[in-house]
N, C-alpha and C. Protein backbone atom coordinates (compact mmCIF):
# COMPACT_ATOMS: atom_id res chain seq x y z
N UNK A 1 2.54 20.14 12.84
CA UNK A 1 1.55 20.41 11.82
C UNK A 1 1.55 21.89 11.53
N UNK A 2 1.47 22.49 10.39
CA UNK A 2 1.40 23.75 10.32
C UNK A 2 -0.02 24.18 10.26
N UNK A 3 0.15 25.61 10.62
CA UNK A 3 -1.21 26.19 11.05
C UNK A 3 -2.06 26.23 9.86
N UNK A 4 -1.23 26.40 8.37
CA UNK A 4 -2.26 26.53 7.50
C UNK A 4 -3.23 25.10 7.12
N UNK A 5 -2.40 24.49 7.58
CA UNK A 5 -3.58 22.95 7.43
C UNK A 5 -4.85 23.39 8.51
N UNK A 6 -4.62 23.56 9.83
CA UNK A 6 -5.77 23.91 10.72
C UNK A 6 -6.50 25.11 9.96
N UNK A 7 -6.23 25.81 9.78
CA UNK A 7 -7.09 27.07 8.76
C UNK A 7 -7.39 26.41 7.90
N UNK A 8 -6.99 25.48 6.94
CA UNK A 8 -7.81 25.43 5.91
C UNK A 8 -8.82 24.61 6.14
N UNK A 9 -8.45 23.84 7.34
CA UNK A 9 -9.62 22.98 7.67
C UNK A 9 -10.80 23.24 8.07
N UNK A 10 -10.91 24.74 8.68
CA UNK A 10 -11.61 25.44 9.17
C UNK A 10 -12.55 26.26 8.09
N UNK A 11 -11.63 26.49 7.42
CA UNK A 11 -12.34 27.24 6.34
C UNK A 11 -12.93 26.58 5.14
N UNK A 12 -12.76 25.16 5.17
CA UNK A 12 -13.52 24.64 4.00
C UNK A 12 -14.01 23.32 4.50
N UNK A 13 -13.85 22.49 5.89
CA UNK A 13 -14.66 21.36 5.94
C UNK A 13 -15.57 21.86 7.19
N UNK A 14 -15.83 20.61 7.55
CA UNK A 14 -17.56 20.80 8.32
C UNK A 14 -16.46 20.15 9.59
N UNK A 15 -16.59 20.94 10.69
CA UNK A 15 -15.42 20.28 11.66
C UNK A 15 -15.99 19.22 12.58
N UNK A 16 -17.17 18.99 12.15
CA UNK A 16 -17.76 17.52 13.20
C UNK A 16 -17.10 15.80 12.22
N UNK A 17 -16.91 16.50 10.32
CA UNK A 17 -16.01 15.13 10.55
C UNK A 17 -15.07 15.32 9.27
N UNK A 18 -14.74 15.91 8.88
CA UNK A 18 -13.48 16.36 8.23
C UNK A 18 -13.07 15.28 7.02
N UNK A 19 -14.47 15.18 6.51
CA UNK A 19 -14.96 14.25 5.06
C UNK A 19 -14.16 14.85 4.13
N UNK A 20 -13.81 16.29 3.65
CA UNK A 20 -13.43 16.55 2.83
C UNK A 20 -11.51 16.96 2.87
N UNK A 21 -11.38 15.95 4.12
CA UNK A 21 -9.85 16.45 4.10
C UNK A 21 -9.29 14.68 3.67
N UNK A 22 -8.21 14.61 3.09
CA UNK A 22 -7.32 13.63 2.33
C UNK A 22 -6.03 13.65 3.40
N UNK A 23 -5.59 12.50 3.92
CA UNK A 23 -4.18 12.73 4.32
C UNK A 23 -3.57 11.77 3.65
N UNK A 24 -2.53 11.76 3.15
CA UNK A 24 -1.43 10.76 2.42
C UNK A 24 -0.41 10.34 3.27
N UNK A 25 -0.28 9.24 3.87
CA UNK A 25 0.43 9.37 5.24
C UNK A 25 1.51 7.73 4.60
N UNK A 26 2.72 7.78 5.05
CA UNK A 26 3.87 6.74 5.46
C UNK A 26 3.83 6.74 6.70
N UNK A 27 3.62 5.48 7.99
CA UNK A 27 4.29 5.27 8.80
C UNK A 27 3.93 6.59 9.91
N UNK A 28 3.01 7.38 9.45
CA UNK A 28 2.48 8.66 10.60
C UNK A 28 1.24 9.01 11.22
N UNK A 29 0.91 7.74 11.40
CA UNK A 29 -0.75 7.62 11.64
C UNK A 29 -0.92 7.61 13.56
N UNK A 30 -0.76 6.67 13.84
CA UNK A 30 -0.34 6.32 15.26
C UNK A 30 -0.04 7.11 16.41
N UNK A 31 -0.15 7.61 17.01
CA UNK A 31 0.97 8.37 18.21
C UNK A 31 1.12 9.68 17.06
N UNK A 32 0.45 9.81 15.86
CA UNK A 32 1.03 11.02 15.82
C UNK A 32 0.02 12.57 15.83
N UNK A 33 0.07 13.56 15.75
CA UNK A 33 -0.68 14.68 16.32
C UNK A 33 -1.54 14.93 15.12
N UNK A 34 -0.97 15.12 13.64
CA UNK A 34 -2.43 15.27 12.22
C UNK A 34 -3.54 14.52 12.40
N UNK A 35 -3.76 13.27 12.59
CA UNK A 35 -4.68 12.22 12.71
C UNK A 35 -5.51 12.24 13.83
N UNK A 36 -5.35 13.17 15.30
CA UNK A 36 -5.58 13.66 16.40
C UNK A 36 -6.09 14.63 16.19
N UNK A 37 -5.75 15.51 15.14
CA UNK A 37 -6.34 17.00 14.92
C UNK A 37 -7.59 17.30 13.91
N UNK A 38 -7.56 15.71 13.06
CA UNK A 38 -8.10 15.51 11.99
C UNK A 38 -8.85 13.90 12.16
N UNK A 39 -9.22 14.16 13.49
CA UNK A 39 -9.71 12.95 13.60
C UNK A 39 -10.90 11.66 12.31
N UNK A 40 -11.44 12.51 11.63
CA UNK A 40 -12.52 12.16 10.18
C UNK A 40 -11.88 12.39 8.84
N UNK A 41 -10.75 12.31 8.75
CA UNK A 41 -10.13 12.61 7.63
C UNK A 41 -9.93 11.44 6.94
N UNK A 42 -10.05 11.14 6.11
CA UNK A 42 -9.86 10.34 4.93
C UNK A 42 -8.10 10.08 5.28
N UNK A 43 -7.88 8.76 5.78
CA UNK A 43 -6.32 8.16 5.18
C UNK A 43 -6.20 7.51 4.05
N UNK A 44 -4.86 8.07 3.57
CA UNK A 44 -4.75 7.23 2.27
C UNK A 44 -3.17 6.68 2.22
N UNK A 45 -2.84 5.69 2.21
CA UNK A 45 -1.99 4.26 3.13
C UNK A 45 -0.80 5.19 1.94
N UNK A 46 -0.16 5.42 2.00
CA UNK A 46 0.93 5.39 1.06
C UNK A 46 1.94 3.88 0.50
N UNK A 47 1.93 3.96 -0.50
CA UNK A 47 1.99 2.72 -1.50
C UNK A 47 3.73 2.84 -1.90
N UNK A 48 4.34 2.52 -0.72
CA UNK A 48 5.96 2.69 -1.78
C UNK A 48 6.43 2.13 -3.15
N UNK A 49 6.74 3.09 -4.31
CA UNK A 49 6.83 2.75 -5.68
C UNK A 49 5.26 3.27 -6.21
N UNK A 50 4.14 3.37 -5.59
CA UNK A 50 2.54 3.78 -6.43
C UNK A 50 3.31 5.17 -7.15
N UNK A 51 2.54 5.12 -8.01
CA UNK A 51 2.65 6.67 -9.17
C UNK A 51 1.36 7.06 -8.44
N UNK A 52 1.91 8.73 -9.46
CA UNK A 52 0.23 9.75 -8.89
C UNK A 52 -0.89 9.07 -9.29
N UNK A 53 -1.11 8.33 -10.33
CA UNK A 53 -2.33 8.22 -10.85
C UNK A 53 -3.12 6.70 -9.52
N UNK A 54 -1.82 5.74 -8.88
CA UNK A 54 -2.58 5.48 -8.42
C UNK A 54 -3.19 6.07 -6.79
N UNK A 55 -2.57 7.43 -6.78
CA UNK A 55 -3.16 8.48 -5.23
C UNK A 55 -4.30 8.73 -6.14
N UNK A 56 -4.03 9.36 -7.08
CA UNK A 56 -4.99 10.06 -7.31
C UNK A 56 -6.57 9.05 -7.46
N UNK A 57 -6.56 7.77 -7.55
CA UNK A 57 -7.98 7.13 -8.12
C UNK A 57 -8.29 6.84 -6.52
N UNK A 58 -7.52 7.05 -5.38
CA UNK A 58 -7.98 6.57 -4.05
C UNK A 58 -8.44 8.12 -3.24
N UNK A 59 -8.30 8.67 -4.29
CA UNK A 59 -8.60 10.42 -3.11
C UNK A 59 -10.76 10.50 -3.36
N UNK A 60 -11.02 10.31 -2.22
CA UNK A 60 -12.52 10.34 -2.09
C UNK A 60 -13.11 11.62 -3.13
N UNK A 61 -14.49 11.73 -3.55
CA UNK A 61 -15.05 12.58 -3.94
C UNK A 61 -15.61 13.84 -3.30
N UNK A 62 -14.90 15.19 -3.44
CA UNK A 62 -15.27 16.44 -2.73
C UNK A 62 -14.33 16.56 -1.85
N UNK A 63 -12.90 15.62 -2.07
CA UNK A 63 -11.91 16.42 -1.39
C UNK A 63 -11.42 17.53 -1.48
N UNK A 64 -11.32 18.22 -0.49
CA UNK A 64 -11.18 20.00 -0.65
C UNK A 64 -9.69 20.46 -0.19
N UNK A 65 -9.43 19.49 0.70
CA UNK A 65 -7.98 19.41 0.97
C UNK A 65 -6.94 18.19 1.48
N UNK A 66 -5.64 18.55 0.95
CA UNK A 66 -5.01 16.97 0.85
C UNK A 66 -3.69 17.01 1.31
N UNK A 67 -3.14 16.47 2.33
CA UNK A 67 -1.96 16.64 3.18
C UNK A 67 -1.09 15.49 2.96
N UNK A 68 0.21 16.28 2.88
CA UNK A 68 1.10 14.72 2.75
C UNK A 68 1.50 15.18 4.53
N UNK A 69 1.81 13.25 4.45
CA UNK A 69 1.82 13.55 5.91
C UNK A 69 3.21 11.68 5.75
N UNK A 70 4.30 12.00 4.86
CA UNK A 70 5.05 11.01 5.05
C UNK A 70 6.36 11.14 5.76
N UNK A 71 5.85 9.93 6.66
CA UNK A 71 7.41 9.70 7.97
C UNK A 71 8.66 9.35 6.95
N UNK A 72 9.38 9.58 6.20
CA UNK A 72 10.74 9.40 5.72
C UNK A 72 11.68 10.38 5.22
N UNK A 73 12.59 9.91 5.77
CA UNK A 73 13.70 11.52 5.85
C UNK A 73 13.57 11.95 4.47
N UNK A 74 13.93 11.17 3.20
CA UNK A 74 13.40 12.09 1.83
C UNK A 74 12.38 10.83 1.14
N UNK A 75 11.40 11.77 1.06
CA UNK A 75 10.10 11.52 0.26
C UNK A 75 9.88 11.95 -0.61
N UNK A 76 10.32 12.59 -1.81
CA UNK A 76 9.95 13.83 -3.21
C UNK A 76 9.78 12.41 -3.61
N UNK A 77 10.18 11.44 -3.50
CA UNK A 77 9.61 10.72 -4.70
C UNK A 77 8.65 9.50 -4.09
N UNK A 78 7.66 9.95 -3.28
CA UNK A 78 6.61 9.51 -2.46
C UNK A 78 5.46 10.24 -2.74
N UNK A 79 4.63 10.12 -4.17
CA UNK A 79 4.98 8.70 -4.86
C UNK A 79 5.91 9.68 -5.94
N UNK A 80 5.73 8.70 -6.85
CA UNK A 80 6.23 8.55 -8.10
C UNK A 80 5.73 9.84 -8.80
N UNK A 81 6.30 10.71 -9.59
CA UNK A 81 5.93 11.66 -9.98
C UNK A 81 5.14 12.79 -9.11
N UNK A 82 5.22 13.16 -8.32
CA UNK A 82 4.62 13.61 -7.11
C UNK A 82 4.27 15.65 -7.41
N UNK A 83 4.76 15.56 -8.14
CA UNK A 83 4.62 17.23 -8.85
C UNK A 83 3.47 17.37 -9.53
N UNK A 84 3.28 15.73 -10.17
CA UNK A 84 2.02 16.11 -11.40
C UNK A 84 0.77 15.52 -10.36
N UNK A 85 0.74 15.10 -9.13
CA UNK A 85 -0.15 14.85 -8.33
C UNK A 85 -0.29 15.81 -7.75
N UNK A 86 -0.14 16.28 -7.26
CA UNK A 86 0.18 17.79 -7.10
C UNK A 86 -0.41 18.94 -7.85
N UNK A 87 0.10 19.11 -8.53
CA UNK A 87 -0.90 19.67 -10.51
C UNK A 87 -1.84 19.49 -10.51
N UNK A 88 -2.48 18.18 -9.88
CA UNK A 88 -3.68 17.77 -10.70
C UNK A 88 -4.87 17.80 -9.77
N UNK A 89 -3.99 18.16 -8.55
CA UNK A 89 -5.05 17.78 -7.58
C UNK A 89 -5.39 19.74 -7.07
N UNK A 90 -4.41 20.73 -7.48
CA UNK A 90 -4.69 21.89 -7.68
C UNK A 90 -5.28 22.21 -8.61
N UNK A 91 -5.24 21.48 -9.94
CA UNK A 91 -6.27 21.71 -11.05
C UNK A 91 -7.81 21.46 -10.60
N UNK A 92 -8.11 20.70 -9.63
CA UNK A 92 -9.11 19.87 -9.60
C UNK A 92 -9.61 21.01 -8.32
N UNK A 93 -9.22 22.29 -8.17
CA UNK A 93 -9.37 22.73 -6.77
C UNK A 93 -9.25 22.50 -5.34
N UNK A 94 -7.84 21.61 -5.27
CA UNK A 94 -7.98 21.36 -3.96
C UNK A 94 -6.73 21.69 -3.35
N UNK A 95 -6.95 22.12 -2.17
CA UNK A 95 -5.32 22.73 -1.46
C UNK A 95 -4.83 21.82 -1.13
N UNK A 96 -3.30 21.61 -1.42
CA UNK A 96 -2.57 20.68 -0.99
C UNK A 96 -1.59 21.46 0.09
N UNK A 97 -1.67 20.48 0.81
CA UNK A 97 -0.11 20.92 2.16
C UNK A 97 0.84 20.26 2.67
N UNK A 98 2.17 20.53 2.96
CA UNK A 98 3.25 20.05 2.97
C UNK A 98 3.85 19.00 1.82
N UNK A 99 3.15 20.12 0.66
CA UNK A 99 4.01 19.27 -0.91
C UNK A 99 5.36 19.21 -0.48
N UNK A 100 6.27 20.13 -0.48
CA UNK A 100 7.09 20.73 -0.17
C UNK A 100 8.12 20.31 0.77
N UNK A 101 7.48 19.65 1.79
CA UNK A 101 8.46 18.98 2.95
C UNK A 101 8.66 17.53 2.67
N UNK A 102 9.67 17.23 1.60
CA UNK A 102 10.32 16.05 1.37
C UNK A 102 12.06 15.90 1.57
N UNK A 103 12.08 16.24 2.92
CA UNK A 103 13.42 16.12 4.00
C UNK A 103 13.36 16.67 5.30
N UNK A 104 13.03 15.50 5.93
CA UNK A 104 13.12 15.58 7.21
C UNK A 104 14.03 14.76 8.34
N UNK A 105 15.52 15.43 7.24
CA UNK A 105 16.55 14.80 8.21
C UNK A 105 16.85 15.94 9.15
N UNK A 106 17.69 15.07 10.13
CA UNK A 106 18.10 16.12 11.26
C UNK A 106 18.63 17.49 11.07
N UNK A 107 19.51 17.11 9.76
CA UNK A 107 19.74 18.20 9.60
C UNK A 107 19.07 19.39 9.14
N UNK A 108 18.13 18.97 8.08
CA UNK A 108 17.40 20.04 7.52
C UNK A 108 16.28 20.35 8.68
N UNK A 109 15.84 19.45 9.80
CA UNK A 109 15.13 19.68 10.97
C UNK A 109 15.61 21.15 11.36
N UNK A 110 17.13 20.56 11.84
CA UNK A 110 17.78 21.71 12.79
C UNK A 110 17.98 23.14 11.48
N UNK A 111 18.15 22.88 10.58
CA UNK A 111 18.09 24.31 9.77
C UNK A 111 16.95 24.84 9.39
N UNK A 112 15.50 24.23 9.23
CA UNK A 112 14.25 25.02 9.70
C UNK A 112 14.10 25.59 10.97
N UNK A 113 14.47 25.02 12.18
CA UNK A 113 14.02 25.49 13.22
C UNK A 113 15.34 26.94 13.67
N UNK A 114 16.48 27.09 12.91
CA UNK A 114 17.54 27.99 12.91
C UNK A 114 16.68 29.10 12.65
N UNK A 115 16.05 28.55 11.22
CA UNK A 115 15.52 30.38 10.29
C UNK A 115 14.16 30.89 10.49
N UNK A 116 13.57 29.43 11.92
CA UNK A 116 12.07 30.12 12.75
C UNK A 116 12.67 30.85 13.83
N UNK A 117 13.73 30.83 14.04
CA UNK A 117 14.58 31.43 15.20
C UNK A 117 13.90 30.55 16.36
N UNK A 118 14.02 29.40 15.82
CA UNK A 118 13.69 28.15 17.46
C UNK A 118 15.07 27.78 17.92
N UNK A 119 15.26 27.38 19.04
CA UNK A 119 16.65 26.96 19.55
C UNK A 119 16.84 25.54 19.15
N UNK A 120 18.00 25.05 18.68
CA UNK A 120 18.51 23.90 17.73
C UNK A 120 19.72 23.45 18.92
N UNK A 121 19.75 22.48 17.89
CA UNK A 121 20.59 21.24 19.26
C UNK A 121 21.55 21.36 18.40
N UNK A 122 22.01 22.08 17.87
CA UNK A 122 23.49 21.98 17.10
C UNK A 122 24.89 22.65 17.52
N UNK A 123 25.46 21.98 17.89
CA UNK A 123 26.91 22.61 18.29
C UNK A 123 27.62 23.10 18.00
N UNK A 124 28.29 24.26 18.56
CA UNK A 124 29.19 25.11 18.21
C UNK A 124 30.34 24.18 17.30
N UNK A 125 31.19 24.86 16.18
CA UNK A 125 32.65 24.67 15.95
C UNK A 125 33.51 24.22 17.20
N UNK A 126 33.67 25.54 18.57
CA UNK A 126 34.36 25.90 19.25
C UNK A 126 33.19 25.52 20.66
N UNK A 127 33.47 24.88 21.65
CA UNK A 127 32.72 24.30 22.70
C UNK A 127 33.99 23.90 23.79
N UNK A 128 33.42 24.04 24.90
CA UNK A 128 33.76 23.13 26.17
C UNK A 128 34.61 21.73 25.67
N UNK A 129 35.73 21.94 26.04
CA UNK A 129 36.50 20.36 25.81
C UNK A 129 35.77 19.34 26.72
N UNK A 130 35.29 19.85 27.95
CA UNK A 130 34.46 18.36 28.71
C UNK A 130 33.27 18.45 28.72
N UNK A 131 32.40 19.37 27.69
CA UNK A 131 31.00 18.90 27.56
C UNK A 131 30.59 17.74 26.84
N UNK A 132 29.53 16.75 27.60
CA UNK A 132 29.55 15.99 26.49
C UNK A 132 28.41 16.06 25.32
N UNK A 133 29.26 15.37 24.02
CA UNK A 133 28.46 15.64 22.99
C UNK A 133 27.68 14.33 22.48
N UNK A 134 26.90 14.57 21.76
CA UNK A 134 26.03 13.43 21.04
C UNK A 134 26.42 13.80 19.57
N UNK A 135 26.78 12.64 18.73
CA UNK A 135 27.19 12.64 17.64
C UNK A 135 25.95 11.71 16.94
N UNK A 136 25.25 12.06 15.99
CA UNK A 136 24.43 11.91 14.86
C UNK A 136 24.59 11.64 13.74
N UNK A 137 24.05 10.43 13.44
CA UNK A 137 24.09 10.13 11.68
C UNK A 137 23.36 11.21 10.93
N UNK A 138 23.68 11.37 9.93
CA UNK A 138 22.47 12.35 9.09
C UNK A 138 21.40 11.37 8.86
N UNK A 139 21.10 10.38 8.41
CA UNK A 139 20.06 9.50 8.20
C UNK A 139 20.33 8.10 8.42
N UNK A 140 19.62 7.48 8.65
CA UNK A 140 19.36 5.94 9.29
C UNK A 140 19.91 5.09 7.79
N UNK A 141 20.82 3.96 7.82
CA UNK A 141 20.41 3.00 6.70
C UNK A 141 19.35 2.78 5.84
N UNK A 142 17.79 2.92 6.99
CA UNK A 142 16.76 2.68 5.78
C UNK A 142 16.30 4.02 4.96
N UNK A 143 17.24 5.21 5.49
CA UNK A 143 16.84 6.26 4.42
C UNK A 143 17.26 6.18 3.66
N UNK A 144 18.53 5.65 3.44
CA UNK A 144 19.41 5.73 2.60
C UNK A 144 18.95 4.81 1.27
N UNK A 145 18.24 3.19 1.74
CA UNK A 145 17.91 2.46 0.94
C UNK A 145 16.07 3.17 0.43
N UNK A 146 15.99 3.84 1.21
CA UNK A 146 14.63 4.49 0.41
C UNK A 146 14.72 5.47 -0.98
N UNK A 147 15.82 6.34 -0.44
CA UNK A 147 15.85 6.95 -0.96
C UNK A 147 16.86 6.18 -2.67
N UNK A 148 17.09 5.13 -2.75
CA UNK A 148 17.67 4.73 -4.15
C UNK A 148 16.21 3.81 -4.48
């Protein structure tokens, strides 16, 4: 989770129940740490194929802030037009977070965590002939069918 979601949460909801925060979640509810941190937050089920207009008629009244929070390696088009939901929901004054993170394959994993200067599981060109390696798909079959 990035820190600016915890700051903004801080700085604009009431932290006993976090009425005015929106999460837009695929498949990341469960076992995962936003929903833990944001325990009163408004979920909103993500609808594979919904357009903005239908996020936008399910986002509660006096949302102040609105998180995508979808499990699939590429999501830009989660939902449908997702720029003008986006638009509209900054028109309307409200901070949105992690517009932006629609690829979360391994690879682009391991090349964010390169340019935070975190240590990455990626292997040299040139390595140990008897180390052993783990070889990786870039994405699963069902990304692949998500993403068409």
């Amino acid at each position: 989770m990035s820190l600016d979601v915890r700051e903004d949460v801080c700085r604009y909801c009431d932290m006993r129940s976090f009425d005015q925060v929106a999460v837009y979640e695929h498949r990341a509810w469960k076992g995962f740490l936003l929903p833990a941190v944001l325990p009163g937050a408004r979920r909103i089920t993500a609808g594979l194929g919904e357009g903005f207009q239908d996020v936008l008629s399910r986002i509660p009244a006096g949302c102040r802030l609105f998180v995508f929070h979808i499990n699939l390696t590429l999501s830009a088009r989660v939902p449908f037009d997702r720029e003008k939901l986006v638009g509209e929901l900054r028109a309307r004054g409200v901070t949105v977070r992690n517009a932006g993170i629609t690829d979360i394959s391994k690879r682009a994993v391991q090349r964010a965590c390169a340019r935070a200067g975190v240590a990455t599981a990626t292997a040299p060109r040139q390595g140990d002939p008897g180390e052993p390696l783990l070889v990786k798909r870039t994405a699963t079959t069902t990304a692949f069918e998500n993403a068409n």
